[in-house]
N, C-alpha and C. Protein backbone atom coordinates (compact mmCIF):
# COMPACT_ATOMS: atom_id res chain seq x y z
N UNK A 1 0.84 -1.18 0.00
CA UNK A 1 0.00 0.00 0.00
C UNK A 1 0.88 1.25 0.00
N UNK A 2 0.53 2.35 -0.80
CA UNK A 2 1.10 3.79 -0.53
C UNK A 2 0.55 4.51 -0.33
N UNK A 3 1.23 4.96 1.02
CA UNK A 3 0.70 5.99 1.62
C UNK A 3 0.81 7.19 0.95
N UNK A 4 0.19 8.23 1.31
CA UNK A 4 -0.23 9.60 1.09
C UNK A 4 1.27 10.36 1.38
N UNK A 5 1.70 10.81 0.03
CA UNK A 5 3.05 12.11 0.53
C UNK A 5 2.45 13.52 0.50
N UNK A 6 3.10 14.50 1.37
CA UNK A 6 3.06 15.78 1.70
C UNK A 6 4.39 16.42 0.78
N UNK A 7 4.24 17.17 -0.01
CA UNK A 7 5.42 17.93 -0.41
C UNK A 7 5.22 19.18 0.25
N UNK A 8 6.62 19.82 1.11
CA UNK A 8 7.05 20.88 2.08
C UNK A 8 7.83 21.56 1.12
N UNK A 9 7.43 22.79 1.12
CA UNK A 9 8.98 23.81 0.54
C UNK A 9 9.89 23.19 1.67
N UNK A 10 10.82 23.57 0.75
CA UNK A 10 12.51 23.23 1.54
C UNK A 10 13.60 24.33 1.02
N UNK A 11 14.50 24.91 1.93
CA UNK A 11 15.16 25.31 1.56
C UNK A 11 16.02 24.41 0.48
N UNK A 12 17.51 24.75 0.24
CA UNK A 12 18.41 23.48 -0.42
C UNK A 12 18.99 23.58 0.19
N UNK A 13 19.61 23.72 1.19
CA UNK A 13 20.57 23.66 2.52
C UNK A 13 19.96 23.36 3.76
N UNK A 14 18.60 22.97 3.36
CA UNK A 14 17.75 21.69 4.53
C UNK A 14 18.23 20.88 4.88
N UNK A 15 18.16 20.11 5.78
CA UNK A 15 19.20 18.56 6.54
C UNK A 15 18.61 17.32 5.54
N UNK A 16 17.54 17.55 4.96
CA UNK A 16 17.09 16.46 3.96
C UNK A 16 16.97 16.73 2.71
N UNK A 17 17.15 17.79 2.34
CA UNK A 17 17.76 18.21 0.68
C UNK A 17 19.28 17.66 1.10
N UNK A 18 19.92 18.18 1.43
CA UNK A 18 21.42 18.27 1.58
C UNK A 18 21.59 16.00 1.63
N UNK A 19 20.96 15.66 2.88
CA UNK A 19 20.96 14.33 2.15
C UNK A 19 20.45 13.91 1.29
N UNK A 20 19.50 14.07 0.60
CA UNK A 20 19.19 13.68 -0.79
C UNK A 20 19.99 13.97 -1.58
N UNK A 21 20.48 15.29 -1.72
CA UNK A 21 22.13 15.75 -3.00
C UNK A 21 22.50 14.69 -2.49
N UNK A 22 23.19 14.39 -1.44
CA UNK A 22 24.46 13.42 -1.36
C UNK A 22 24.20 11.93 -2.17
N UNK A 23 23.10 11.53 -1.94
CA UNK A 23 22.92 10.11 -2.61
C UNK A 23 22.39 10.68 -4.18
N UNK A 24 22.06 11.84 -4.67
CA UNK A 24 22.04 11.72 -5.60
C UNK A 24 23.50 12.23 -6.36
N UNK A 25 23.89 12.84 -6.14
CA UNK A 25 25.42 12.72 -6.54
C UNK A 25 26.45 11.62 -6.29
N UNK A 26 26.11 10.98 -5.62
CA UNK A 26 26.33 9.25 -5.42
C UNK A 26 25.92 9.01 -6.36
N UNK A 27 24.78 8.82 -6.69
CA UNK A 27 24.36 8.10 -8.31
C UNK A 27 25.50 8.54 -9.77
N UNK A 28 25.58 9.89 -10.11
CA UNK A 28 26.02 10.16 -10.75
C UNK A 28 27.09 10.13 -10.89
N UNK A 29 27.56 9.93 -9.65
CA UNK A 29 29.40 9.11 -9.79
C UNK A 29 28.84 7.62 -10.43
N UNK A 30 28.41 6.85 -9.92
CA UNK A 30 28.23 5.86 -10.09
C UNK A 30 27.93 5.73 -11.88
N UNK A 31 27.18 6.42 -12.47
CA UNK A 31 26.26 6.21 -13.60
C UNK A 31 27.51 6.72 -14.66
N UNK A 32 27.83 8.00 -14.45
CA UNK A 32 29.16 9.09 -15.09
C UNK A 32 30.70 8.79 -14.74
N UNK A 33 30.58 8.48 -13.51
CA UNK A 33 32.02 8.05 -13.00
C UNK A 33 32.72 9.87 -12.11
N UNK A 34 32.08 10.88 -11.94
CA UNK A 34 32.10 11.81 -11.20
C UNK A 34 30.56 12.67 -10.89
N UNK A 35 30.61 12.97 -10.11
CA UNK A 35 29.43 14.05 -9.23
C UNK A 35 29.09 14.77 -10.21
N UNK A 36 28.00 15.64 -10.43
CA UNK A 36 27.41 16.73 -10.99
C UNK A 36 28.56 17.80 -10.95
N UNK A 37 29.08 18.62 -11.89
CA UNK A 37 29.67 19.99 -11.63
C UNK A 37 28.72 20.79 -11.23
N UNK A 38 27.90 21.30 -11.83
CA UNK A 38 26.53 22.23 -11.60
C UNK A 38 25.84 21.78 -10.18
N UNK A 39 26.48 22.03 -9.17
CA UNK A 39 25.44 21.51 -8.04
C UNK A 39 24.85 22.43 -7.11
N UNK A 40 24.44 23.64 -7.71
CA UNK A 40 23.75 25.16 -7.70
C UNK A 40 23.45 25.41 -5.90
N UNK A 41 23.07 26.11 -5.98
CA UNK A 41 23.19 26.92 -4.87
C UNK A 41 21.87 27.35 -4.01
N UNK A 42 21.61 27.77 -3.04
CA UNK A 42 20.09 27.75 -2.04
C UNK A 42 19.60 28.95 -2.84
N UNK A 43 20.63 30.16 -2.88
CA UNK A 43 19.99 31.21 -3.24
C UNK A 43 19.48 31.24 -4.98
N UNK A 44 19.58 30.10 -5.80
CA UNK A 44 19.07 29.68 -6.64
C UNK A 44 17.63 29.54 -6.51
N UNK A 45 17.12 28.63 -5.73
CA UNK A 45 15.67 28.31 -5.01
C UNK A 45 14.97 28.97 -3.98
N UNK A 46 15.54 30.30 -3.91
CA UNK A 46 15.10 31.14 -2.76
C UNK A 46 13.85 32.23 -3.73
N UNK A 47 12.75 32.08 -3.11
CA UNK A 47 11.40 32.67 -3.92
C UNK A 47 12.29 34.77 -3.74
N UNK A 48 11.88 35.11 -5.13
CA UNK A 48 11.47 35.02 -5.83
C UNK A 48 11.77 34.03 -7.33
N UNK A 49 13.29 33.76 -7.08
CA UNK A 49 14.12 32.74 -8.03
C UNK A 49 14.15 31.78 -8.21
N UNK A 50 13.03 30.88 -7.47
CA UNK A 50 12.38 29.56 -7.15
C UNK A 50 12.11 29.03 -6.01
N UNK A 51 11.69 28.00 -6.07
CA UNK A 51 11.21 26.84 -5.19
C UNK A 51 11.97 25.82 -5.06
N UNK A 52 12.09 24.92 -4.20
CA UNK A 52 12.33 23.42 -3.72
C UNK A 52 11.25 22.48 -2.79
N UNK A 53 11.14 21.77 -3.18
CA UNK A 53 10.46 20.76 -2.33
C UNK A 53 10.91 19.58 -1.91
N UNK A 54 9.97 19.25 -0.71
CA UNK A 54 10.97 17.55 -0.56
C UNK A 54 9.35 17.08 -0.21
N UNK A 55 9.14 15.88 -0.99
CA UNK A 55 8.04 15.18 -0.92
C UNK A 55 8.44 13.92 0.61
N UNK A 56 7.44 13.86 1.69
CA UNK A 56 7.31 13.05 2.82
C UNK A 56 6.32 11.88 2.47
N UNK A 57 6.60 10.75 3.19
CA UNK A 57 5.50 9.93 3.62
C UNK A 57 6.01 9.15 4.64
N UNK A 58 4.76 9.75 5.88
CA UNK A 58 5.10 9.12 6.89
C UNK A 58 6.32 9.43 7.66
N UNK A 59 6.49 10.72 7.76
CA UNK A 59 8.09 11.52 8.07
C UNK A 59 9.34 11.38 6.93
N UNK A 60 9.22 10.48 6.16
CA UNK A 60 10.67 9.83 5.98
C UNK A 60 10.70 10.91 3.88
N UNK A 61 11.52 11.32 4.03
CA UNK A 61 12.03 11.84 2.33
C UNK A 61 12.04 11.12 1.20
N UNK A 62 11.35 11.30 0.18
CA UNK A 62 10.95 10.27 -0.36
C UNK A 62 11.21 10.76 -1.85
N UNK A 63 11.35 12.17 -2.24
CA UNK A 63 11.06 12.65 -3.04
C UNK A 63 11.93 14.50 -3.01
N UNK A 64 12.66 14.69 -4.03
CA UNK A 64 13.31 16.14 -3.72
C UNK A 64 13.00 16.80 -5.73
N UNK A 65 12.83 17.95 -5.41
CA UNK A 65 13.08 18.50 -6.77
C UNK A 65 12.78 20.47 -6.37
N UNK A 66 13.00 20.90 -7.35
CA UNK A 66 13.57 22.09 -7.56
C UNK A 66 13.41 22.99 -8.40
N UNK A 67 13.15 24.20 -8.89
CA UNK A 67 13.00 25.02 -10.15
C UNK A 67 13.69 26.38 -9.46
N UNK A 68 14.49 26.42 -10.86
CA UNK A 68 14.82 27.89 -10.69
C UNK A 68 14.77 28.78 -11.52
N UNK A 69 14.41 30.33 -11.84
CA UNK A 69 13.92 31.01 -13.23
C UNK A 69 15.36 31.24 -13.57
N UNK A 70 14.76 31.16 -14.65
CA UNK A 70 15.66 31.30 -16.41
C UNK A 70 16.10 32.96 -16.54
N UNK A 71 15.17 32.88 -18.07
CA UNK A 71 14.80 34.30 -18.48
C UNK A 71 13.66 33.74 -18.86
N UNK A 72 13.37 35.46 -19.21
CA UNK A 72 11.70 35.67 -19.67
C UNK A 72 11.07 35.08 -18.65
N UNK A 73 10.32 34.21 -18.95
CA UNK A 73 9.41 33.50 -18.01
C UNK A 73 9.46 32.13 -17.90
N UNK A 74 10.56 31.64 -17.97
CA UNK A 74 10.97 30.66 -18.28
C UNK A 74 11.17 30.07 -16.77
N UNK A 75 11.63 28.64 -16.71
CA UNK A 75 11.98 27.69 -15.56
C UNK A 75 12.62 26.76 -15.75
N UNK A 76 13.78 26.43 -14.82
CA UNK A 76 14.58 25.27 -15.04
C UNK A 76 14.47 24.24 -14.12
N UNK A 77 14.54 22.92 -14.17
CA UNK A 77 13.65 21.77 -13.39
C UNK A 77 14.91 21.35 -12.71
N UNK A 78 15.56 21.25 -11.99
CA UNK A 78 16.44 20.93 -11.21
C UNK A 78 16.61 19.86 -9.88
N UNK A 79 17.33 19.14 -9.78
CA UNK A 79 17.54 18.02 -9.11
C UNK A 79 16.26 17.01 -8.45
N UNK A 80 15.40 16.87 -9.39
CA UNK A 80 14.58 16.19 -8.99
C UNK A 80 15.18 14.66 -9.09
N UNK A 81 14.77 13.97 -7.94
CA UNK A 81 15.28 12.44 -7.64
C UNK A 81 14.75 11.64 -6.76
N UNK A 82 14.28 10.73 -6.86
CA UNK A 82 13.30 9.55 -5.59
C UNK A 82 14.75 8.96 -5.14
N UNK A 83 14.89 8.54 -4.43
CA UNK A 83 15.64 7.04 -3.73
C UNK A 83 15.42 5.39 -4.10
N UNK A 84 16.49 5.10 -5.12
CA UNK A 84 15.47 3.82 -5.30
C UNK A 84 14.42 2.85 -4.76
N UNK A 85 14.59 3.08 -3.46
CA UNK A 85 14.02 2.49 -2.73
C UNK A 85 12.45 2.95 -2.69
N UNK A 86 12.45 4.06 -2.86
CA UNK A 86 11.10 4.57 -2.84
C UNK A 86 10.29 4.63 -4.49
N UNK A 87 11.21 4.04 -5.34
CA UNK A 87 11.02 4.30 -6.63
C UNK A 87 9.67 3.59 -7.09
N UNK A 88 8.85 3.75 -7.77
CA UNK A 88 7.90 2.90 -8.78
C UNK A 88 6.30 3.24 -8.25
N UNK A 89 6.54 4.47 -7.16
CA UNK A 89 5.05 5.02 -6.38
C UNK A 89 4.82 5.81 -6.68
N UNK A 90 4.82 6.54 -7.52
CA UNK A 90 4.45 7.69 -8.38
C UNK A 90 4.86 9.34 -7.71
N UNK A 91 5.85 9.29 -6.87
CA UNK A 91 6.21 10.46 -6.53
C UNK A 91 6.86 11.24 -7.15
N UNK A 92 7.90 11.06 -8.22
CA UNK A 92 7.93 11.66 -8.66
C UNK A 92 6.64 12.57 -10.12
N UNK A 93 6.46 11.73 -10.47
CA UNK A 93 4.73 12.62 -11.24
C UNK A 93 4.38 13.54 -9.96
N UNK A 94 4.21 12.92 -9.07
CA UNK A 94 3.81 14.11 -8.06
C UNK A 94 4.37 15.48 -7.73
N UNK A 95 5.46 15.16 -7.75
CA UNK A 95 6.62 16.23 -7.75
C UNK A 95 7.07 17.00 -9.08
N UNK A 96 7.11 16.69 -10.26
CA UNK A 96 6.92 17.51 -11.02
C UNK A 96 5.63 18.05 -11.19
N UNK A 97 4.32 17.69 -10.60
CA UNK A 97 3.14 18.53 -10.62
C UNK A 97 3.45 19.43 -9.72
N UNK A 98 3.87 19.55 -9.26
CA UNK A 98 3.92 20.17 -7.72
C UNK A 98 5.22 21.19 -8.10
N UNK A 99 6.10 21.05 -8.70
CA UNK A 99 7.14 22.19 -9.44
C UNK A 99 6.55 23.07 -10.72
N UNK A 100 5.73 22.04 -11.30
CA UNK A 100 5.38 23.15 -12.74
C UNK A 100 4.52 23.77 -11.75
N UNK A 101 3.05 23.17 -11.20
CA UNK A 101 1.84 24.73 -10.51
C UNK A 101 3.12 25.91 -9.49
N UNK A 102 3.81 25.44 -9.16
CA UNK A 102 4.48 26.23 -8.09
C UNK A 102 4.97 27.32 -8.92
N UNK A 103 5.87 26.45 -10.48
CA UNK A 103 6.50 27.84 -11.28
C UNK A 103 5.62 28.13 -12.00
N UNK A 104 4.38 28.09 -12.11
CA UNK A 104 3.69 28.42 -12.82
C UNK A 104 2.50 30.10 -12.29
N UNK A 105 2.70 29.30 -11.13
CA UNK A 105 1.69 30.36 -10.17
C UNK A 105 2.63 31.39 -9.65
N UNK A 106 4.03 31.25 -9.95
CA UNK A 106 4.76 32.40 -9.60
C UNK A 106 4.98 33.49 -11.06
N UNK A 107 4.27 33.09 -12.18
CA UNK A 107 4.24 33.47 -13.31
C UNK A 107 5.02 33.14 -14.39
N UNK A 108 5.71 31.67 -13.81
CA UNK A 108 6.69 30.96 -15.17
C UNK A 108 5.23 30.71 -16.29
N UNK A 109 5.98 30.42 -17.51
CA UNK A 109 5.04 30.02 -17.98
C UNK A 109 5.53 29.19 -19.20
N UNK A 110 6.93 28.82 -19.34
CA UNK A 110 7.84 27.11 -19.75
C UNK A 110 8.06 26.98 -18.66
N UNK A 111 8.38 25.46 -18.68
CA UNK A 111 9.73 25.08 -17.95
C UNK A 111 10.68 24.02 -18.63
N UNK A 112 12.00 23.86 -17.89
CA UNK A 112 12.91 23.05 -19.37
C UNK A 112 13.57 22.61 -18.54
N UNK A 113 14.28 21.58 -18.53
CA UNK A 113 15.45 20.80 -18.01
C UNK A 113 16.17 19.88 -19.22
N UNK A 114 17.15 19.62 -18.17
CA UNK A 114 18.45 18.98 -18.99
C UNK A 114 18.27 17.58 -18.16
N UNK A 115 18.27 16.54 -19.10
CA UNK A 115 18.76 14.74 -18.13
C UNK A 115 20.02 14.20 -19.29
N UNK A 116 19.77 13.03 -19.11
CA UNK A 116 21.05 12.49 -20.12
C UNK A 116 19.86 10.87 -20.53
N UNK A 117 20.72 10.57 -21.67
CA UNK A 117 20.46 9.10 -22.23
C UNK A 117 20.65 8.45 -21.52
N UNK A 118 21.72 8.22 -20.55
CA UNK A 118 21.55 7.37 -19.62
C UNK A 118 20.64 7.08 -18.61
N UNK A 119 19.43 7.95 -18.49
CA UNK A 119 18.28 7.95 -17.64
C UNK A 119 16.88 7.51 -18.35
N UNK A 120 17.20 6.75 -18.79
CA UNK A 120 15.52 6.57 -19.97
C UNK A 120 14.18 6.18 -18.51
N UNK A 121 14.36 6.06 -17.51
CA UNK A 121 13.37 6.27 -16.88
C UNK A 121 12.64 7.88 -16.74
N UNK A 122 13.55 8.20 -16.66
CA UNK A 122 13.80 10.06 -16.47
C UNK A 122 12.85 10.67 -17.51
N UNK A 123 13.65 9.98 -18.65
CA UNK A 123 13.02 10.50 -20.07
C UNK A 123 12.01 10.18 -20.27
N UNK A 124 11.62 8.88 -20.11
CA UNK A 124 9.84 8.46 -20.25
C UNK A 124 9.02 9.35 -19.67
N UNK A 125 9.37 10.08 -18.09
CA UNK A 125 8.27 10.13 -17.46
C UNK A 125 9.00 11.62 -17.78
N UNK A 126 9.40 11.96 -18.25
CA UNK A 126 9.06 13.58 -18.53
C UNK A 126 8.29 13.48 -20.26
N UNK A 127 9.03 12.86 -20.82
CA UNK A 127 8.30 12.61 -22.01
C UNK A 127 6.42 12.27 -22.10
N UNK A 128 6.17 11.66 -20.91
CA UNK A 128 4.99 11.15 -21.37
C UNK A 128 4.22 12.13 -19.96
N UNK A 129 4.79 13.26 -19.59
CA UNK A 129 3.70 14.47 -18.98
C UNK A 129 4.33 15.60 -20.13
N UNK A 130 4.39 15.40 -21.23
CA UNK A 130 4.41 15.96 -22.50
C UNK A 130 5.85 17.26 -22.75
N UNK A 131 6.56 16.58 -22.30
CA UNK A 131 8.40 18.00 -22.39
C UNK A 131 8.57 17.13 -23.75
N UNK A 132 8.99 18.05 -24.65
CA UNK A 132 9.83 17.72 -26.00
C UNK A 132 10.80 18.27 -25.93
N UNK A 133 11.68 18.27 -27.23
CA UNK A 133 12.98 18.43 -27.28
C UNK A 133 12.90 20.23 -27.24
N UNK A 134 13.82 21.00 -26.94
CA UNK A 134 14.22 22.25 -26.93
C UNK A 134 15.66 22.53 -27.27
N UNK A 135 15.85 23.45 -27.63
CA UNK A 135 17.60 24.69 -27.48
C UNK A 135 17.95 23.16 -26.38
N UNK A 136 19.52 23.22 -26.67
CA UNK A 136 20.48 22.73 -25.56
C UNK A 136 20.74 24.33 -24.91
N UNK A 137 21.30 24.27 -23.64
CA UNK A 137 21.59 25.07 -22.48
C UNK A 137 22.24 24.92 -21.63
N UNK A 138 23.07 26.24 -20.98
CA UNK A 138 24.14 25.51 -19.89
C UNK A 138 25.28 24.28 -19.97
N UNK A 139 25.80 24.16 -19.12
CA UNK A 139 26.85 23.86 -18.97
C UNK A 139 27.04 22.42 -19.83
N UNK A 140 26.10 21.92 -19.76
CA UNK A 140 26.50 20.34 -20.32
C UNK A 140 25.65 20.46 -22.05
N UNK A 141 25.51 21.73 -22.54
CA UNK A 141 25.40 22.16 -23.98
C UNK A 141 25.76 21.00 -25.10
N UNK A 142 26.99 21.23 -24.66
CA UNK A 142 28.01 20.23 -25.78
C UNK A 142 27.81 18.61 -25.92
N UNK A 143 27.47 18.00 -24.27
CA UNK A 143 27.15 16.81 -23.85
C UNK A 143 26.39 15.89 -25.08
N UNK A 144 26.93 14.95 -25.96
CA UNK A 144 25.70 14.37 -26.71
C UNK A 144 25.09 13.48 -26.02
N UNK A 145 25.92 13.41 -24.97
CA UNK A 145 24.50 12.33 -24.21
C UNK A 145 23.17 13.28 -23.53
N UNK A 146 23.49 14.65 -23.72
CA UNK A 146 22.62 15.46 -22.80
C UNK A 146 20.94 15.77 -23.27
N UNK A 147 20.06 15.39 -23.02
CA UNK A 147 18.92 15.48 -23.76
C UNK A 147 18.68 16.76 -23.22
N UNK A 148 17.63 17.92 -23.85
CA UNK A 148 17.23 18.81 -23.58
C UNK A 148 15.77 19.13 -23.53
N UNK A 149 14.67 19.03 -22.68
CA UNK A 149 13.60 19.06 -22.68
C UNK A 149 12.47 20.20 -22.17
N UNK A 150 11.88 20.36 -22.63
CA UNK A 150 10.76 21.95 -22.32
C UNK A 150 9.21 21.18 -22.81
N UNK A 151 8.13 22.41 -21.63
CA UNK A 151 6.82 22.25 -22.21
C UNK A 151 6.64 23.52 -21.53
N UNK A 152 5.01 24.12 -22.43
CA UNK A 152 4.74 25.20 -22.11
C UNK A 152 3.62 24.92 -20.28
N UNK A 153 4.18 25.38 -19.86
CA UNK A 153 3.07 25.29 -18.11
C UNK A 153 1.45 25.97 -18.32
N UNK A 154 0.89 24.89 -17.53
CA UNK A 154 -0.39 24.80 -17.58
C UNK A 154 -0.44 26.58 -16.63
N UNK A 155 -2.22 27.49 -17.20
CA UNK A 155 -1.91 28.39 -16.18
C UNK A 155 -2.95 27.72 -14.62
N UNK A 156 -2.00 28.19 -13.81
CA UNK A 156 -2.98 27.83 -12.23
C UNK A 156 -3.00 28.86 -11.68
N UNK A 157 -4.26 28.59 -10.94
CA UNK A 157 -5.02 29.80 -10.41
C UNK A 157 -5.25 30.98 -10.52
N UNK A 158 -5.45 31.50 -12.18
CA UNK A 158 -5.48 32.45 -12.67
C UNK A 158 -4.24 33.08 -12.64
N UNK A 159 -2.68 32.44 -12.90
CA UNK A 159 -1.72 33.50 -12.80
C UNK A 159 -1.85 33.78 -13.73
């Protein structure tokens, strides 16, 4: 059975963001063979420049992700990641709902992120809540493993 998660703003220098980076930059050694370079900063996710969340169930972290503005009105989807362990319960769908209304109601109105080929879970489930291909961007531009993905944000609550 799965229980019911709560997603909390979080700073990114929270005691459970900060462990979630760690195992997710664990992964990416693991997957890449070194850590993320880009491993951005609180005042990145500090409103008015975005949001963070960490999705709960039952106290325990289950779920982290992130947006921070672009230009224009744009949004960038940032370190979103489950724990394998928690993987295959639909939190993350939850959590990118819960990042697009957030940048959306702050008046984003894309949002875009960067994953890699090596994540085809990643890619499905952004692919199939409808992100297509976009512009490459930032730092891993050049990357051909780097996929580049955008959709235009639903509007909520009359922003």
């Amino acid at each position: 059975m799965v229980c019911a998660m709560e997603i909390i703003r979080r700073s990114y220098d929270h005691p459970d963001v900060v462990a979630l980076a760690r195992r997710l930059q664990a992964e990416y050694a693991r997957i890449y063979g070194y850590p993320d370079v880009c491993r951005g900063e609180a005042a990145q996710f500090t409103p008015p420049k975005g949001r963070f969340g960490v999705g709960y169930v039952e106290g325990t972290p289950v779920v982290m992700g992130g947006w921070r503005h672009r230009i224009g009105k744009c949004a960038e989807l940032r370190r979103m990641y489950v724990p394998d362990e928690h993987r295959g319960n639909g939190y993350s769908r939850t959590m990118l709902a819960w990042l697009e209304n957030t940048a959306s109601a702050c008046g984003e109105r894309k949002m875009v992120l960067e994953t890699n080929q090596r994540h085809p879970v990643a890619l499905a489930l952004f692919r199939s809540a409808g992100y297509t291909e976009v512009e490459p961007f930032g730092y891993y531009a050049d990357n051909p493993l780097t996929v580049y993905l955008g959709r235009d944000l639903p509007d909520v609550l009359g922003s």
